[in-house]
PDB file of N, CA and C in Angstrom:
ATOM      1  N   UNK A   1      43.647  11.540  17.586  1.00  0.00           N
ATOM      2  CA  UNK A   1      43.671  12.555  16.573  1.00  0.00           C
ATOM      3  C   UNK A   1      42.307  13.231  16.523  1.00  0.00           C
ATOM      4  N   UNK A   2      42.144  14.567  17.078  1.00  0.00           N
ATOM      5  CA  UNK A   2      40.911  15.217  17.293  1.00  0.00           C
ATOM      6  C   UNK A   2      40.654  15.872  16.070  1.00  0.00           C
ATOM      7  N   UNK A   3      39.400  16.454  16.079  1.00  0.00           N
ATOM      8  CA  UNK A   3      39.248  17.206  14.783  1.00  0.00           C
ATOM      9  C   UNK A   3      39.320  18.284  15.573  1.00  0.00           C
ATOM     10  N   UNK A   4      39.914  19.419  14.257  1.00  0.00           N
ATOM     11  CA  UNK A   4      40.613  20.970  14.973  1.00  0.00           C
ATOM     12  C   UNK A   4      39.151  21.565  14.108  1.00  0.00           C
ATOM     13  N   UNK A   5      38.229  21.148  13.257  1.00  0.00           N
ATOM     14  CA  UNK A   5      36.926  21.858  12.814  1.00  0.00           C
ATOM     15  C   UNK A   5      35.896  22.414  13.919  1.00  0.00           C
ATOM     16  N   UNK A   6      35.443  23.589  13.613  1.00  0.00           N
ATOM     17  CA  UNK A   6      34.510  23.828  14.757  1.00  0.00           C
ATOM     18  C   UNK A   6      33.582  24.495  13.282  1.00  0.00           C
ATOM     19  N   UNK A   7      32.295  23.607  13.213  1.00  0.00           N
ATOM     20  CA  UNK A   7      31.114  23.759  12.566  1.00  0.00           C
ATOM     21  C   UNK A   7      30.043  24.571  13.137  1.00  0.00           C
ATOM     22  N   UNK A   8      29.479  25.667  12.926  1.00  0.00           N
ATOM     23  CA  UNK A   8      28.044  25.838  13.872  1.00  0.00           C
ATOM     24  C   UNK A   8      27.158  24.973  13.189  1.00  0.00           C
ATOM     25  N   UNK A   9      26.303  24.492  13.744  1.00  0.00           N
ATOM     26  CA  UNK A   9      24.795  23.309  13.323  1.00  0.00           C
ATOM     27  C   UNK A   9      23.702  23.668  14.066  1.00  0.00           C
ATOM     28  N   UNK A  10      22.790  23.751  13.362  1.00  0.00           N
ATOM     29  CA  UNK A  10      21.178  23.733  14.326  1.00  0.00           C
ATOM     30  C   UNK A  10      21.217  21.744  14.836  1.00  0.00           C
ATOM     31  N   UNK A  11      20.705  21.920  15.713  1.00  0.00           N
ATOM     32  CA  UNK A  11      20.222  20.623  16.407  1.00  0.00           C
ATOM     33  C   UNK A  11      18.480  20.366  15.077  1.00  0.00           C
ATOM     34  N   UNK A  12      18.339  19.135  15.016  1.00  0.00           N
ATOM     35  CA  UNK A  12      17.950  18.807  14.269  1.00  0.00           C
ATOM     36  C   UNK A  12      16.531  18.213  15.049  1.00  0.00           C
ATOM     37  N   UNK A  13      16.582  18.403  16.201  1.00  0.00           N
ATOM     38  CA  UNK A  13      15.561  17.678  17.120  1.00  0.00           C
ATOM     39  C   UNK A  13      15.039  18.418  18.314  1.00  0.00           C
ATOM     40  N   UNK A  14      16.136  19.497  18.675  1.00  0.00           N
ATOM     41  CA  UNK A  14      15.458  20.415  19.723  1.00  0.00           C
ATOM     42  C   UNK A  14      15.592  22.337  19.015  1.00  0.00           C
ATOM     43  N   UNK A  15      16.765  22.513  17.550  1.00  0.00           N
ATOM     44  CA  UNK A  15      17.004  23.395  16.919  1.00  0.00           C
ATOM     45  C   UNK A  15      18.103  24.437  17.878  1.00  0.00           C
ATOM     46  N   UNK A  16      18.502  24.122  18.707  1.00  0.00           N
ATOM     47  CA  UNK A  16      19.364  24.744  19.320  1.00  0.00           C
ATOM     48  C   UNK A  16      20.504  24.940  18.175  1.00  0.00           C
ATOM     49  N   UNK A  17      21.477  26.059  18.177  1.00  0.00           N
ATOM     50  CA  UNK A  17      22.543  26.216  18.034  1.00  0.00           C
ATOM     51  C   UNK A  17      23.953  25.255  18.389  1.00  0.00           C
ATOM     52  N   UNK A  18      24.708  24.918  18.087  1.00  0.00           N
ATOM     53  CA  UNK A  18      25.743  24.094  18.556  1.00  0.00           C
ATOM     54  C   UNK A  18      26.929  24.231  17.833  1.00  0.00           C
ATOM     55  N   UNK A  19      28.189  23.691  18.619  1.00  0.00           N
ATOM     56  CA  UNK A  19      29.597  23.351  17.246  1.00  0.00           C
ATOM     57  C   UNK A  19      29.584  22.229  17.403  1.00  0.00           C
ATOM     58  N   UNK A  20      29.939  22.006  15.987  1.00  0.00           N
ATOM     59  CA  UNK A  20      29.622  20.265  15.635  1.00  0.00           C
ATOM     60  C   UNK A  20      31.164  19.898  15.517  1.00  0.00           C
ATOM     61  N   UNK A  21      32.118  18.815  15.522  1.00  0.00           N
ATOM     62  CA  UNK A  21      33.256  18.238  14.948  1.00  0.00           C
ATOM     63  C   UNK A  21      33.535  17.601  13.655  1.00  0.00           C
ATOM     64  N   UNK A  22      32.513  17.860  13.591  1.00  0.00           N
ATOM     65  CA  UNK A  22      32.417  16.455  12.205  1.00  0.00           C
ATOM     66  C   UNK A  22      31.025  17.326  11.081  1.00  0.00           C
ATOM     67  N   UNK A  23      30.989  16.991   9.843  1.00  0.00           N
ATOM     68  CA  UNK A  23      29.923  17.190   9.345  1.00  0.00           C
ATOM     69  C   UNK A  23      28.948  16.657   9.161  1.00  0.00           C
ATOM     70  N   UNK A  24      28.786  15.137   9.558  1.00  0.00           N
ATOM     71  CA  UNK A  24      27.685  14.239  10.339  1.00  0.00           C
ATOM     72  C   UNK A  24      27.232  14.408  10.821  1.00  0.00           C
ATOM     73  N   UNK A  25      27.190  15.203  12.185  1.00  0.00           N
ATOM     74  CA  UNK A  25      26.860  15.268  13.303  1.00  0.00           C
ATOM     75  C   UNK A  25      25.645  16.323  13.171  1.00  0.00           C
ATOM     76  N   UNK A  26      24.602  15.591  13.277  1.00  0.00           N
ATOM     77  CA  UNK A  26      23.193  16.558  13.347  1.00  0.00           C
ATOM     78  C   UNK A  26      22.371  16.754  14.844  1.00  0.00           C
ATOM     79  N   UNK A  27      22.735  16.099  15.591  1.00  0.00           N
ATOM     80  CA  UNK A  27      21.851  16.468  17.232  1.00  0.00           C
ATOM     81  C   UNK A  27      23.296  17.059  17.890  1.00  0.00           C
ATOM     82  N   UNK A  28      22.475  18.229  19.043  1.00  0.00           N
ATOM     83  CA  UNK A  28      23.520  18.892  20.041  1.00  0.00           C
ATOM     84  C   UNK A  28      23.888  17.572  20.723  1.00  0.00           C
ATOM     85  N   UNK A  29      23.371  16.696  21.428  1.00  0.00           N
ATOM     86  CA  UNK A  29      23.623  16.178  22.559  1.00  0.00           C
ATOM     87  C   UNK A  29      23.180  14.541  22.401  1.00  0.00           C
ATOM     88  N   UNK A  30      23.302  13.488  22.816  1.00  0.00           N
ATOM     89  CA  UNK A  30      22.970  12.102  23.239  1.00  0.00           C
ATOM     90  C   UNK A  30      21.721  12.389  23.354  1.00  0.00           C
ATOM     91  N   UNK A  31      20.962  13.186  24.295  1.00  0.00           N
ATOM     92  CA  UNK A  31      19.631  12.599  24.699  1.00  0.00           C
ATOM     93  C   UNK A  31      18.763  13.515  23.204  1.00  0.00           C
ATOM     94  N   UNK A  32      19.079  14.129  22.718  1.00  0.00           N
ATOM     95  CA  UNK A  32      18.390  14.462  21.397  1.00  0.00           C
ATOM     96  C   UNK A  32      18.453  13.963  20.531  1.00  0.00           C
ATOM     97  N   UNK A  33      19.541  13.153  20.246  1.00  0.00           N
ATOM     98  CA  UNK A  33      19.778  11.997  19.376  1.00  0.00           C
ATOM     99  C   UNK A  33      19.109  11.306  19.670  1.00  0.00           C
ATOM    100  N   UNK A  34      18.951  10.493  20.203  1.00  0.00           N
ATOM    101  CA  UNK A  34      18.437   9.085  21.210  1.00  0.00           C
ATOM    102  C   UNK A  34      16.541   9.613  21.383  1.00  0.00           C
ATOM    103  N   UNK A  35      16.377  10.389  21.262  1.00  0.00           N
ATOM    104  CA  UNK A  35      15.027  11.017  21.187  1.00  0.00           C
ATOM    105  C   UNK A  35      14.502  10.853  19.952  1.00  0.00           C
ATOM    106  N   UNK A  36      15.002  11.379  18.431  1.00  0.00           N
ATOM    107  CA  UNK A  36      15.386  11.441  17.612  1.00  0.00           C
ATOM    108  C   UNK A  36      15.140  10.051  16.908  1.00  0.00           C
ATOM    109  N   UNK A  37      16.037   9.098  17.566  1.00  0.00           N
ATOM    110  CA  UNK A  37      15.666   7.770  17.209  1.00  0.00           C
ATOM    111  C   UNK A  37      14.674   7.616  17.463  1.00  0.00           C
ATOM    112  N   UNK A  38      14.603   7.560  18.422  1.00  0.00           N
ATOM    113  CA  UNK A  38      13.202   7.075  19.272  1.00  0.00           C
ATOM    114  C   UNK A  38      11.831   7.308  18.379  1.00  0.00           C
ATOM    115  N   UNK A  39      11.734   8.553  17.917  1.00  0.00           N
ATOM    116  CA  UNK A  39      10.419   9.213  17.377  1.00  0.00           C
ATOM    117  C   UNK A  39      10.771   8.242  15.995  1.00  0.00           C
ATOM    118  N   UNK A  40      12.121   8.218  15.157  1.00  0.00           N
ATOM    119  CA  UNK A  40      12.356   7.549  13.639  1.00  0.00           C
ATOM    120  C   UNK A  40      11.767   6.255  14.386  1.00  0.00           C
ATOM    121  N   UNK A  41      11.852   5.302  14.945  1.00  0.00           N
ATOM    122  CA  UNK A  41      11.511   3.853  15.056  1.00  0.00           C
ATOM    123  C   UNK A  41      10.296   4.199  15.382  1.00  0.00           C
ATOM    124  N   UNK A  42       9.565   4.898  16.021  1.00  0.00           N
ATOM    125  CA  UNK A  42       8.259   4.411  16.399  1.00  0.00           C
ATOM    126  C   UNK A  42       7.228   5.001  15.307  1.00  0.00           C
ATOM    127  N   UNK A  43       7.788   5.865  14.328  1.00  0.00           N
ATOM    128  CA  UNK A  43       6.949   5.906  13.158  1.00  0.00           C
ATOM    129  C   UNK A  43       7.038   5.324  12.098  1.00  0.00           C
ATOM    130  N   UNK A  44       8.294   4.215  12.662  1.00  0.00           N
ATOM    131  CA  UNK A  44       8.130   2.987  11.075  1.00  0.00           C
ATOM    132  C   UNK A  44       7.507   1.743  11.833  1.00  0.00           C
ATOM    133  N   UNK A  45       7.421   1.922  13.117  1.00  0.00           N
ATOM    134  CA  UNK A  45       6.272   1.147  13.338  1.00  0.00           C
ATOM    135  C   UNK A  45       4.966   1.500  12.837  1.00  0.00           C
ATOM    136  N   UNK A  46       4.664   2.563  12.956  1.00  0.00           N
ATOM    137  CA  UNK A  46       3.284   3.146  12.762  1.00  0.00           C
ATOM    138  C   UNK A  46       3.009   3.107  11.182  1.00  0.00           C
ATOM    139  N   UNK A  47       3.779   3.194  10.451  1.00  0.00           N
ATOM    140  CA  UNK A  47       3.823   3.185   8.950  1.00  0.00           C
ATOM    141  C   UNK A  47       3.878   1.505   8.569  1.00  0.00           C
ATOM    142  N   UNK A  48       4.614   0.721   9.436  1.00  0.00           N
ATOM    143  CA  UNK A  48       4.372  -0.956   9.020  1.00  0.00           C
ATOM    144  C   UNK A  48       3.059  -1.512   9.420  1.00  0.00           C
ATOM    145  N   UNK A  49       2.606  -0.651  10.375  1.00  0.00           N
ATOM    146  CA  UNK A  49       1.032  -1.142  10.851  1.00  0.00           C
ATOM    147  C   UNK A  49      -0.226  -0.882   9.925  1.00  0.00           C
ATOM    148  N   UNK A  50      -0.086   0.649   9.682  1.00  0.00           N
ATOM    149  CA  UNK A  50      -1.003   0.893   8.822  1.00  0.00           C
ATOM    150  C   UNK A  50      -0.635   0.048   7.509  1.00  0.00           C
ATOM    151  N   UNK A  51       0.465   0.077   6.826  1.00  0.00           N
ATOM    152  CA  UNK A  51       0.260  -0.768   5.497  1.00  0.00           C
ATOM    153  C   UNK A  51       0.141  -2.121   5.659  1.00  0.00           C
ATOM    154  N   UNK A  52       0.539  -2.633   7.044  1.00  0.00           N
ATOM    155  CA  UNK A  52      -0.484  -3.851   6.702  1.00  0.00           C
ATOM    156  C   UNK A  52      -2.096  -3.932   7.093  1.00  0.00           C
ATOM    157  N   UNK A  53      -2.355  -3.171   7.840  1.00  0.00           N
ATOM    158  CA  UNK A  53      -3.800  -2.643   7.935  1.00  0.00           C
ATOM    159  C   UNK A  53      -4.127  -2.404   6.548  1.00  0.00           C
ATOM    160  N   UNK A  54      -3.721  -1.741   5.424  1.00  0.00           N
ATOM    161  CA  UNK A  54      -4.148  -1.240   4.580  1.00  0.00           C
ATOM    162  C   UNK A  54      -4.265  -2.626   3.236  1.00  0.00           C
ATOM    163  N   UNK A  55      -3.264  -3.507   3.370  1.00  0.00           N
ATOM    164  CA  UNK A  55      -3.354  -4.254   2.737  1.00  0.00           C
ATOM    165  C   UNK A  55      -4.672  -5.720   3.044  1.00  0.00           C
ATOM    166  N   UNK A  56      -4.967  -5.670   4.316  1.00  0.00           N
ATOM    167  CA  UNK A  56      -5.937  -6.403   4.892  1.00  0.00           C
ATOM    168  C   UNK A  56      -7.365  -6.156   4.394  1.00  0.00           C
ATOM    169  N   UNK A  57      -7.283  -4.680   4.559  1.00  0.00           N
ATOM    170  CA  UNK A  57      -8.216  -3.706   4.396  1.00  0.00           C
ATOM    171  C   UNK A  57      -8.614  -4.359   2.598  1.00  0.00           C
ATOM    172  N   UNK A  58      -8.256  -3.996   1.932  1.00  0.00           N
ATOM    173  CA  UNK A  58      -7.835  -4.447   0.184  1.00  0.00           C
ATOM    174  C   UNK A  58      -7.922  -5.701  -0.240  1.00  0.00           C
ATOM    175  N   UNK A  59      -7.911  -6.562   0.541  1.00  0.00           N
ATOM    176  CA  UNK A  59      -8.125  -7.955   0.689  1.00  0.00           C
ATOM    177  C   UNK A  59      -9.499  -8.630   1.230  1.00  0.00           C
ATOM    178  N   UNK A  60      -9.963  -7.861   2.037  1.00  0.00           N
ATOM    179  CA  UNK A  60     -11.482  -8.120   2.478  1.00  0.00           C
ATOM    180  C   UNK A  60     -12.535  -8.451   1.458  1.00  0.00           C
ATOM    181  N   UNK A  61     -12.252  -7.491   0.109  1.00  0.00           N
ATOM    182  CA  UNK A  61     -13.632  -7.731  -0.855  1.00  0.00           C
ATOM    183  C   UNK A  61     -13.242  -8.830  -1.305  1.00  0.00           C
ATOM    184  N   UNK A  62     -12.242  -9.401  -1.631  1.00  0.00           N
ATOM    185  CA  UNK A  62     -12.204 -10.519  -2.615  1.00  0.00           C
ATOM    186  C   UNK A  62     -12.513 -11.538  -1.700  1.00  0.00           C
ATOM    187  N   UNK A  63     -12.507 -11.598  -0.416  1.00  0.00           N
ATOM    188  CA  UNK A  63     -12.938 -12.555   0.366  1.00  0.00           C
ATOM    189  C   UNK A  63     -13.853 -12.801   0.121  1.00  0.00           C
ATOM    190  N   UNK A  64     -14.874 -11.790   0.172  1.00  0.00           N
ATOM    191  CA  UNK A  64     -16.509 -11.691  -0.028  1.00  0.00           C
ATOM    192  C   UNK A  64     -16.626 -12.500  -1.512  1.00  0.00           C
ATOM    193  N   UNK A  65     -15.886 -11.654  -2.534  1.00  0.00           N
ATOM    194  CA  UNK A  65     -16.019 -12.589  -3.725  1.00  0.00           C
ATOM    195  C   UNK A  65     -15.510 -13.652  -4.145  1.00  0.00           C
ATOM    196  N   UNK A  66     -15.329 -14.056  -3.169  1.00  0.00           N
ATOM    197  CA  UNK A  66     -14.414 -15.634  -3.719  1.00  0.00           C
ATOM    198  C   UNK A  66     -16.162 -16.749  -3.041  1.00  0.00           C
ATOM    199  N   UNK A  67     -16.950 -16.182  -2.496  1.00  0.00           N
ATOM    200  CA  UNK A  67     -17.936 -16.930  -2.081  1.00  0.00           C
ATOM    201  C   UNK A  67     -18.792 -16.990  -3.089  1.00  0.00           C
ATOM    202  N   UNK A  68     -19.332 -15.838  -4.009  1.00  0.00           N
ATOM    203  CA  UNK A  68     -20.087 -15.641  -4.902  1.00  0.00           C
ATOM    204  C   UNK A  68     -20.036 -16.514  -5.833  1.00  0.00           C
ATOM    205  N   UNK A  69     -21.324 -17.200  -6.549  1.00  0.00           N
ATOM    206  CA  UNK A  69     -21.089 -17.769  -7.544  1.00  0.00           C
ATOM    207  C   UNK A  69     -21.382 -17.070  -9.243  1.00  0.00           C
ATOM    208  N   UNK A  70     -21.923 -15.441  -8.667  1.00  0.00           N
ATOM    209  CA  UNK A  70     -21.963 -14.703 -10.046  1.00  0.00           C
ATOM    210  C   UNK A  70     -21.092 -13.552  -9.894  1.00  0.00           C
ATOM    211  N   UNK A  71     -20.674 -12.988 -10.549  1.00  0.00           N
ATOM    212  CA  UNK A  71     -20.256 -11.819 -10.413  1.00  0.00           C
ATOM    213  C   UNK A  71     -20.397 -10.564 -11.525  1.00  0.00           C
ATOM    214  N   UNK A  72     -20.604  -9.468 -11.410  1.00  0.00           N
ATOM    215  CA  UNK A  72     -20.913  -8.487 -12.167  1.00  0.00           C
ATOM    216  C   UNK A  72     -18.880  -7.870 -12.504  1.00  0.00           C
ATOM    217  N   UNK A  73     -19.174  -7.606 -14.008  1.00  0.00           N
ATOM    218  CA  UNK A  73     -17.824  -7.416 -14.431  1.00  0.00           C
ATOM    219  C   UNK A  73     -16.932  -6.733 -13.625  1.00  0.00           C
ATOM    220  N   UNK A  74     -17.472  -5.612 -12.339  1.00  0.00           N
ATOM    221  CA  UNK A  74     -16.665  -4.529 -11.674  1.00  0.00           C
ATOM    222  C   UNK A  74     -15.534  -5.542 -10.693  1.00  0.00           C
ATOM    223  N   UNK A  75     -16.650  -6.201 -10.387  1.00  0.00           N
ATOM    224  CA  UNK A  75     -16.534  -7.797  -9.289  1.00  0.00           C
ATOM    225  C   UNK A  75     -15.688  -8.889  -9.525  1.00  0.00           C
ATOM    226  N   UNK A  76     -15.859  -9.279 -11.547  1.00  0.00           N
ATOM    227  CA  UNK A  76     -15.192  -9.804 -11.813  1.00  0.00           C
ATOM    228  C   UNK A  76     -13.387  -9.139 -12.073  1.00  0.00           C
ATOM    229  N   UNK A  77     -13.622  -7.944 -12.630  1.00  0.00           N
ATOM    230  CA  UNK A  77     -12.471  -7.071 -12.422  1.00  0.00           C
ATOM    231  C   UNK A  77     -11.256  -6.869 -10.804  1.00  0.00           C
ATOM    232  N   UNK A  78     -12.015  -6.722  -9.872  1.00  0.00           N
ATOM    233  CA  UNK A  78     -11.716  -6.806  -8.661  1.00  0.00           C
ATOM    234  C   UNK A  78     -10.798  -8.242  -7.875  1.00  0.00           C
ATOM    235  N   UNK A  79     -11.657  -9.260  -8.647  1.00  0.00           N
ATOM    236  CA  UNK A  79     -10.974 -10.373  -8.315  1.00  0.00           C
ATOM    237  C   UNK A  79      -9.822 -11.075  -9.143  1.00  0.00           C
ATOM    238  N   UNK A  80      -9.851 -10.518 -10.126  1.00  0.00           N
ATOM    239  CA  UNK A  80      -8.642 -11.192 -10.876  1.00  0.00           C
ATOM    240  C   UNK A  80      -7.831  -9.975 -10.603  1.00  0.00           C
ATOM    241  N   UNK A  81      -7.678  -8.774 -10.471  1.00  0.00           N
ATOM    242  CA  UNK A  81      -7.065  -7.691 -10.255  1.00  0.00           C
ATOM    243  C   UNK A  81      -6.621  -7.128 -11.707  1.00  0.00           C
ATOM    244  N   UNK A  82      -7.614  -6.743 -12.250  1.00  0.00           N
ATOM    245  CA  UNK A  82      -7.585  -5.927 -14.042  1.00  0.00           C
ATOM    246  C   UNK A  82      -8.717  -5.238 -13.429  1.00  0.00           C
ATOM    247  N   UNK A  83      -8.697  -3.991 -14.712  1.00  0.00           N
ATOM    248  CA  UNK A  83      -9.823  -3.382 -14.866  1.00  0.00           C
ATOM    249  C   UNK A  83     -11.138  -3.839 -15.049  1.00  0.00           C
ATOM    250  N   UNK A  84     -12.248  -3.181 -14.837  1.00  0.00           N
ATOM    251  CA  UNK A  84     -13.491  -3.784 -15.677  1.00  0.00           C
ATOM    252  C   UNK A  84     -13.671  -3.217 -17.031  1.00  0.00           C
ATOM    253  N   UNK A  85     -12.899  -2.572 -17.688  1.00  0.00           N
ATOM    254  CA  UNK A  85     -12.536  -2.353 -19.195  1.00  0.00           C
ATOM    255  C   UNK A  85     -12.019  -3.779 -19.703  1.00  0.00           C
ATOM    256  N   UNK A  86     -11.081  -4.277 -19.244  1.00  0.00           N
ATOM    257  CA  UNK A  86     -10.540  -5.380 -20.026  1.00  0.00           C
ATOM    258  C   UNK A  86     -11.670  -6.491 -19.502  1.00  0.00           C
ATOM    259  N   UNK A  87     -12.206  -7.021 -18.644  1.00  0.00           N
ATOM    260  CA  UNK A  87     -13.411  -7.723 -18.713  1.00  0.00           C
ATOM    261  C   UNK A  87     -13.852  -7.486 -19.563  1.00  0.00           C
ATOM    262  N   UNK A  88     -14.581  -6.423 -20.401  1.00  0.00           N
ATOM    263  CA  UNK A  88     -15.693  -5.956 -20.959  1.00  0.00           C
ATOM    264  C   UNK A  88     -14.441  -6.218 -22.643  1.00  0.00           C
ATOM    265  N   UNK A  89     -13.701  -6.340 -22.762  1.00  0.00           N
ATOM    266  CA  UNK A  89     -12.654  -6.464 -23.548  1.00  0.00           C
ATOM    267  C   UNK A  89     -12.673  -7.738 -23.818  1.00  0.00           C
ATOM    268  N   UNK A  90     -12.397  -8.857 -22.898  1.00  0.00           N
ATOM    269  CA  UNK A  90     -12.309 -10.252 -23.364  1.00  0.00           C
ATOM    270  C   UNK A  90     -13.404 -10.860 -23.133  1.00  0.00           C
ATOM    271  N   UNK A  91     -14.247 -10.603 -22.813  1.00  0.00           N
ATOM    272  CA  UNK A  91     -16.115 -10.513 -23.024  1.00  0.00           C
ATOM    273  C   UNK A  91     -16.220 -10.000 -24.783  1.00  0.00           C
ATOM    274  N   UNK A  92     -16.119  -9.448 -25.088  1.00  0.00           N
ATOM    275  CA  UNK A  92     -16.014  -9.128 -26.488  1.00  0.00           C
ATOM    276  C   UNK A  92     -15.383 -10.179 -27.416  1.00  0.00           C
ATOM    277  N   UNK A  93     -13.701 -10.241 -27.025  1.00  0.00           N
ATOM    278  CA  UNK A  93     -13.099 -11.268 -27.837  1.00  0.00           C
ATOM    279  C   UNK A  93     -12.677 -12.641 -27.650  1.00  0.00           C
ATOM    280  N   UNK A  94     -14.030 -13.314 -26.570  1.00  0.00           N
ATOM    281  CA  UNK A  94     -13.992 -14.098 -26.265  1.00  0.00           C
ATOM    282  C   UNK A  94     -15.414 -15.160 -26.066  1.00  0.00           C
ATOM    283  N   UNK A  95     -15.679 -16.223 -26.677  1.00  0.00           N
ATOM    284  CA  UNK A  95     -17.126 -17.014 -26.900  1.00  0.00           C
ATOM    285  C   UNK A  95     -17.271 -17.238 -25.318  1.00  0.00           C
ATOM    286  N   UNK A  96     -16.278 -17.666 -24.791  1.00  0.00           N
ATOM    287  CA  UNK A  96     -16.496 -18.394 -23.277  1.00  0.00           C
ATOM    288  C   UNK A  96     -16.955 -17.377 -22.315  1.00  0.00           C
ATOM    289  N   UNK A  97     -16.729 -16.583 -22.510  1.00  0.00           N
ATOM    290  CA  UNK A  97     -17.679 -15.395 -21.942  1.00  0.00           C
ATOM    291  C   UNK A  97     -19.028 -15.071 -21.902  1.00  0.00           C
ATOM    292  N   UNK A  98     -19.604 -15.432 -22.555  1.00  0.00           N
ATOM    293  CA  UNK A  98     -21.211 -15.377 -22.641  1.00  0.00           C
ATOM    294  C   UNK A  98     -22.272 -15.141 -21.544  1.00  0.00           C
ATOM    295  N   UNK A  99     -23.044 -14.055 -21.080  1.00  0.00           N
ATOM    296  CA  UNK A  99     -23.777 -13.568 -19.993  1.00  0.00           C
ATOM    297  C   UNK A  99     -24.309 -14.941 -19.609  1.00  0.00           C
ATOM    298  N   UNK A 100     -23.982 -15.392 -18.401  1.00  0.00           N
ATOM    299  CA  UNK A 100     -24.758 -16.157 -17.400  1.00  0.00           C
ATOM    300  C   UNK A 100     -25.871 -16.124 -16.965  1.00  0.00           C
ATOM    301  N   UNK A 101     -26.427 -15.090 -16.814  1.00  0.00           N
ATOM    302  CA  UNK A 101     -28.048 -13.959 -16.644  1.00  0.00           C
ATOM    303  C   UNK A 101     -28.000 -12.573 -16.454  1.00  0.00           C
ATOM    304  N   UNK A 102     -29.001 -11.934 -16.788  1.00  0.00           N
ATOM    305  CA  UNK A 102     -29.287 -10.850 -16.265  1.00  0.00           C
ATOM    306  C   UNK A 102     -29.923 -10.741 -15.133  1.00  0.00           C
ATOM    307  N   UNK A 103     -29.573  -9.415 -14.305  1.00  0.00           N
ATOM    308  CA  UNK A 103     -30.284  -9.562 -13.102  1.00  0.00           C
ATOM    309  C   UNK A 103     -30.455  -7.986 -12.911  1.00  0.00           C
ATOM    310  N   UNK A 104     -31.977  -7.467 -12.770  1.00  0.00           N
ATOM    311  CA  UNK A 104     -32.089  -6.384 -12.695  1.00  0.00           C
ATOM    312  C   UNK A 104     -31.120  -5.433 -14.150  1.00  0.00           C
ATOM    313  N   UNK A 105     -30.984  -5.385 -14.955  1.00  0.00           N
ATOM    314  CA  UNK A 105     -30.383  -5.164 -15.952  1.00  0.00           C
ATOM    315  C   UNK A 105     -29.056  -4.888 -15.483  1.00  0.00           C
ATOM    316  N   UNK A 106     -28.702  -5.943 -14.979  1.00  0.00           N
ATOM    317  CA  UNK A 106     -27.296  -6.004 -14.432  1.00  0.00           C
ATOM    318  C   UNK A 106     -26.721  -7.205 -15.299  1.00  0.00           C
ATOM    319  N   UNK A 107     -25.459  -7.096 -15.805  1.00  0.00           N
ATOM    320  CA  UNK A 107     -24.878  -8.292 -16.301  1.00  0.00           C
ATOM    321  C   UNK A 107     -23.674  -9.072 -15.412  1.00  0.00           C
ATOM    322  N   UNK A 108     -23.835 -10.605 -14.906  1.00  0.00           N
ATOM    323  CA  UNK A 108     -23.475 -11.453 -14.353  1.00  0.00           C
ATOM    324  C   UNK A 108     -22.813 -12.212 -15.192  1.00  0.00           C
ATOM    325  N   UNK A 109     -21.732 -12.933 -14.272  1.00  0.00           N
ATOM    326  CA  UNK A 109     -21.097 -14.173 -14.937  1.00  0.00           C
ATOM    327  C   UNK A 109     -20.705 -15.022 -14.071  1.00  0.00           C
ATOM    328  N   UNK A 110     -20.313 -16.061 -14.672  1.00  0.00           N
ATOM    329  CA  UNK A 110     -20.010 -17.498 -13.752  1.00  0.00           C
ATOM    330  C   UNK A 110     -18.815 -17.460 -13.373  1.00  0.00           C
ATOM    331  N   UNK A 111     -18.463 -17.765 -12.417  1.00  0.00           N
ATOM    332  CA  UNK A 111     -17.079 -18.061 -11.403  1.00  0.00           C
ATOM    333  C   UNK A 111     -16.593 -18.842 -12.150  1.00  0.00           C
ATOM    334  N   UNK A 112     -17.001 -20.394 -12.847  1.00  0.00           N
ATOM    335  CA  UNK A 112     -16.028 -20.604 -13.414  1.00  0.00           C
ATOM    336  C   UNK A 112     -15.924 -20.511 -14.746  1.00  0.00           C
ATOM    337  N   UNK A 113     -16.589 -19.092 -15.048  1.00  0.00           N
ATOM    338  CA  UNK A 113     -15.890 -19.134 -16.669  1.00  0.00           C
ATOM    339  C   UNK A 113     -14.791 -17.731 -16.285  1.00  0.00           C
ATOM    340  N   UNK A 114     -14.100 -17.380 -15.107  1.00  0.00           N
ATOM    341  CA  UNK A 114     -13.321 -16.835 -14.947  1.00  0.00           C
ATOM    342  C   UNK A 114     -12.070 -17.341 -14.611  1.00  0.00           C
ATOM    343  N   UNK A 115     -12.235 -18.805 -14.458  1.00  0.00           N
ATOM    344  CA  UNK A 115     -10.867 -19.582 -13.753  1.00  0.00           C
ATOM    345  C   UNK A 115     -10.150 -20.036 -14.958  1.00  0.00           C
ATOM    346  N   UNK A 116     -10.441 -19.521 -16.195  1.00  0.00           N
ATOM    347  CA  UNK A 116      -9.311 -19.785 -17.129  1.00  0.00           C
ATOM    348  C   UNK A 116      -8.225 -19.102 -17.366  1.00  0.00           C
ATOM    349  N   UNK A 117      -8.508 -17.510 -16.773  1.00  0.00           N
ATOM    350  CA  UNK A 117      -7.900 -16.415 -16.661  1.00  0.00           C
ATOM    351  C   UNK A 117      -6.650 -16.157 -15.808  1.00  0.00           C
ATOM    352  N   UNK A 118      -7.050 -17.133 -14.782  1.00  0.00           N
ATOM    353  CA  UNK A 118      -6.574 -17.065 -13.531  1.00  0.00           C
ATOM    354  C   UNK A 118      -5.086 -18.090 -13.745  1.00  0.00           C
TER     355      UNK A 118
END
C-alpha cells in the first residue's frame, strides 16, 4: 500500500528540492540522511566531552581547597557550594564561627569549623 501523496520538501542537509511520500521524511536521499546522522552523533560527542571537561574544570578549585587548612569566606563559599553572602550570614548567626586570624586584613577560618555544615 503506497502512498499516492507527492509533498515538495527542501532536503534538510544538502537543501535541494525533492517529493517526499510521507511527512517525515526530511533528507532527499540515504547518503544525506546518513550524513546528517553522522554530523547529529558526532556533536553529542563533542557536547558530552566538553561538559565533562567543563565539570572537571569546576572541580579543580575545591581540590586545591580541600588541602587548605584556612580559608577566606569566598573559599569557604566555594567549597561547601553557597554563596559567600550566606557565609558572611551564618558567621553572623552563629558563635562557632569566630575569625580564626586575620591575615593581611583578610578574614580566615578553620576547616573544621566548616564541617558542621557539611
Amino acid at each position: 500500500m503506497s502512498s499516492s501523496i507527492d509533498i515538495q520538501k527542501k532536503c534538510m542537509w544538502c537543501g535541494k528540492v525533492f517529493i517526499a511520500h510521507k511527512m517525515s521524511t526530511s533528507y532527499c536521499s540515504h547518503k544525506c540522511a546518513s550524513a546528517a546522522y553522522k554530523d547529529r552523533v558526532r556533536k553529542e560527542r563533542v557536547a558530552a566531552y566538553q561538559k565533562e571537561q567543563s565539570i572537571q574544570e569546576l572541580n579543580e578549585p575545591i581540590k586545591d581547597l580541600e588541602q587548605k587548612e584556612f580559608f577566606t569566606p569566598t573559599e569557604a563559599g566555594m567549597l561547601l557550594g553557597i554563596s559567600r553572602a550566606s557565609i558572611y550570614r551564618y558567621m553572623a548567626d552563629s558563635r562557632q564561627y569566630n575569625k580564626s586570624r586575620s591575615v593581611q586584613r583578610k578574614d580566615t577560618y578553620q576547616k573544621k569549623r566548616h564541617r558542621y555544615l557539611i
